[in-house]
PDB file of N, CA and C in Angstrom:
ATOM      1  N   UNK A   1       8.684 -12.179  -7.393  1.00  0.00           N
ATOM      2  CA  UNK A   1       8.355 -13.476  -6.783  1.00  0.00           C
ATOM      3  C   UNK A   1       8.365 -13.351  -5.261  1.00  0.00           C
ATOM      4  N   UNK A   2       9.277 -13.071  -4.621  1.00  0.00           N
ATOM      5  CA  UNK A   2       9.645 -12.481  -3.298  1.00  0.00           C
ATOM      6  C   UNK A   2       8.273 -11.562  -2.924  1.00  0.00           C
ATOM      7  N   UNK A   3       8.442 -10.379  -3.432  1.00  0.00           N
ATOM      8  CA  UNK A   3       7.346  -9.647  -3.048  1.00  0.00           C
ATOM      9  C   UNK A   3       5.705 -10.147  -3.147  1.00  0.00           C
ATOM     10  N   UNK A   4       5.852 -11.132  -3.555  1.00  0.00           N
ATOM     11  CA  UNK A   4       4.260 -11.735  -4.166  1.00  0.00           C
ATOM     12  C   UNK A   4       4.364 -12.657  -2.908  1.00  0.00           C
ATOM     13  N   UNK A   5       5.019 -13.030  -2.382  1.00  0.00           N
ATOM     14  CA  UNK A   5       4.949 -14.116  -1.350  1.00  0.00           C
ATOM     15  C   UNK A   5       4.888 -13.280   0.070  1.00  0.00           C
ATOM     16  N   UNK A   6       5.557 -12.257   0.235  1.00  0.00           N
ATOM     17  CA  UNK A   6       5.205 -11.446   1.150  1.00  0.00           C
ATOM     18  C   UNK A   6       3.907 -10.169   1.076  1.00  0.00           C
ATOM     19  N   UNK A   7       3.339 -10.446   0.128  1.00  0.00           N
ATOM     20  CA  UNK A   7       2.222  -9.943  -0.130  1.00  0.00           C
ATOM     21  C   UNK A   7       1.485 -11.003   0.829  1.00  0.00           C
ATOM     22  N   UNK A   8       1.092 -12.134   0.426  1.00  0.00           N
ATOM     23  CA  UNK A   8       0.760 -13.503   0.583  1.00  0.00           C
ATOM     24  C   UNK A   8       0.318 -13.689   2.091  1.00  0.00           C
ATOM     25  N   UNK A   9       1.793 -13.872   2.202  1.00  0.00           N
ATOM     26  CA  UNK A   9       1.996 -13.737   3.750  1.00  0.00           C
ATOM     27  C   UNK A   9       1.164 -12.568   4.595  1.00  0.00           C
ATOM     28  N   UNK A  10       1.652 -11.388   4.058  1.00  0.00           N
ATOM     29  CA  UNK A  10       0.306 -10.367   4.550  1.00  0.00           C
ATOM     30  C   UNK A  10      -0.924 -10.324   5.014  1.00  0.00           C
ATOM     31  N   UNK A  11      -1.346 -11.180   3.472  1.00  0.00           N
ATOM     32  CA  UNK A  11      -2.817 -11.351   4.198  1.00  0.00           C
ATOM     33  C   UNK A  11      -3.104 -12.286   5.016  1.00  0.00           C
ATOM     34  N   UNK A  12      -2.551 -13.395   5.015  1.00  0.00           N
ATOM     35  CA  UNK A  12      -2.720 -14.133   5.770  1.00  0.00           C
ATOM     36  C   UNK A  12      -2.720 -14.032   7.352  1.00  0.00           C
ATOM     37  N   UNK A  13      -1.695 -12.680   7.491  1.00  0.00           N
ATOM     38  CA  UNK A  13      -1.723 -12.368   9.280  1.00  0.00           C
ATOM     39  C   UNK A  13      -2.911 -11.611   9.323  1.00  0.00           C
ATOM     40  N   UNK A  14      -2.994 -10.851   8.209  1.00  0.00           N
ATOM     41  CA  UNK A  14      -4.035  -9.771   8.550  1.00  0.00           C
ATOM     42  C   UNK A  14      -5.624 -10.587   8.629  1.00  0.00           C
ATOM     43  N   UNK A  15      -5.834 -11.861   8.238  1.00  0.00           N
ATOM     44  CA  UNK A  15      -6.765 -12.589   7.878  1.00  0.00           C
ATOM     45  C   UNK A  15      -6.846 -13.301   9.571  1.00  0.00           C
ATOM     46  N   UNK A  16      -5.714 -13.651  10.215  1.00  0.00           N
ATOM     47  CA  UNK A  16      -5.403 -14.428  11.615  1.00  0.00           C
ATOM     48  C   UNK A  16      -6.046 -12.999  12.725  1.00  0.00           C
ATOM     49  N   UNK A  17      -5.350 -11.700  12.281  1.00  0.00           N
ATOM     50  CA  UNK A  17      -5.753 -10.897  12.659  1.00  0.00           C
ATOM     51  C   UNK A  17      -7.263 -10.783  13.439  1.00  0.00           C
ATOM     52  N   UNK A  18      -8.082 -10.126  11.600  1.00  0.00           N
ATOM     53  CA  UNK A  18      -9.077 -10.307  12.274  1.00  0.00           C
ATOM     54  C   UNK A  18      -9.654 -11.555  12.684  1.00  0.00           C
ATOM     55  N   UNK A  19      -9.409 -12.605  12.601  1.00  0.00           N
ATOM     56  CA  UNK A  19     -10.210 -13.619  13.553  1.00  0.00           C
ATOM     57  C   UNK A  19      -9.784 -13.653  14.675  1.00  0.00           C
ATOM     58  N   UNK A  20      -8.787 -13.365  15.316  1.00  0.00           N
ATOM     59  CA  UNK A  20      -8.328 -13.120  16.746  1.00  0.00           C
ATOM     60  C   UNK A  20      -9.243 -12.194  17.149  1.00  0.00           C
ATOM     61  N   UNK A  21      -9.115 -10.672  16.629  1.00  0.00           N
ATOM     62  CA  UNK A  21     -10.195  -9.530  16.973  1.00  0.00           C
ATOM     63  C   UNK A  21     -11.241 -10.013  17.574  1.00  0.00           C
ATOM     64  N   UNK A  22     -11.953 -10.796  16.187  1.00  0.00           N
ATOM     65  CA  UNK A  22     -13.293 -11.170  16.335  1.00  0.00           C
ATOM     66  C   UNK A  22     -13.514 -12.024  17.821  1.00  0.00           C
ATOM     67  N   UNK A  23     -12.638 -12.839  17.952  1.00  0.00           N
ATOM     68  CA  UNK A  23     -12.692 -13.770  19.016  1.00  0.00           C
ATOM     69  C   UNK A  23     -13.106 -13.438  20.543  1.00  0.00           C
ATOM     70  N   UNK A  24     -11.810 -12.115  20.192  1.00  0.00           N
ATOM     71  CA  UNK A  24     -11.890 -11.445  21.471  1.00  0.00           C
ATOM     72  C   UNK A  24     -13.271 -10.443  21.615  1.00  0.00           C
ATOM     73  N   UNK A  25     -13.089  -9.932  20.784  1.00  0.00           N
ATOM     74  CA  UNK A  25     -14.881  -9.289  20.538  1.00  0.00           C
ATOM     75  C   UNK A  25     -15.874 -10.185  21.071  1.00  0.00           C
ATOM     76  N   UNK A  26     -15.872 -11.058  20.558  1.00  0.00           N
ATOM     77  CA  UNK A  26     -17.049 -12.015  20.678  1.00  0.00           C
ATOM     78  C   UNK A  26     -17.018 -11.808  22.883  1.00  0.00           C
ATOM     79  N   UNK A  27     -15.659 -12.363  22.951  1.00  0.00           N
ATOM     80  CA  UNK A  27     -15.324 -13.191  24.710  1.00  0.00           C
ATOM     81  C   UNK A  27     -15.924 -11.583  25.015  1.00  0.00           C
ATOM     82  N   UNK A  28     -15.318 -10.429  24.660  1.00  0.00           N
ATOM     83  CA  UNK A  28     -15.814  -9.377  25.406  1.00  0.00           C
ATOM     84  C   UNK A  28     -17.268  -8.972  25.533  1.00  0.00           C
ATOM     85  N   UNK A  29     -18.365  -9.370  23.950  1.00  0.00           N
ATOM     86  CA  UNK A  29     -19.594  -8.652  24.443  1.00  0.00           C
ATOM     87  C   UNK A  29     -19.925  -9.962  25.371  1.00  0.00           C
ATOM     88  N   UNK A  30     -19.471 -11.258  24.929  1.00  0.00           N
ATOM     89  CA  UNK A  30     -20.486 -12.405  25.602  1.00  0.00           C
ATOM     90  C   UNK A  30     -20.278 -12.107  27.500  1.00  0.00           C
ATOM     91  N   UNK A  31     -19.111 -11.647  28.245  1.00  0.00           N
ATOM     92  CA  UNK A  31     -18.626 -10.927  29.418  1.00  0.00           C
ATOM     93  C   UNK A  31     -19.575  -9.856  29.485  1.00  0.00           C
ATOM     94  N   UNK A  32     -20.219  -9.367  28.478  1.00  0.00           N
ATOM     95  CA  UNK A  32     -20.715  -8.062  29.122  1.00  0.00           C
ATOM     96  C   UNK A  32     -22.145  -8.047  29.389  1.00  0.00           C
ATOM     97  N   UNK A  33     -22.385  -9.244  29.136  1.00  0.00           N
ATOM     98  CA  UNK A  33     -24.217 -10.006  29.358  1.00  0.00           C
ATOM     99  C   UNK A  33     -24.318 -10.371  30.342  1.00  0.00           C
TER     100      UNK A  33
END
């Protein structure tokens, strides 16, 4: 149960993750135009 919730949790940063990435990706190519 524990481990299923920190599974959970996992993806969820890793999901915040990449949309942060992306974000910054984005601010960096749109800077490089």
């Amino acid at each position: 149960m524990k481990r299923k919730g920190k599974i959970e949790e996992q993806k969820w940063r890793d999901r915040e993750n990449i949309a942060r990435t992306k974000k910054i990706v984005g601010l960096f190519s749109l800077s490089q135009f």
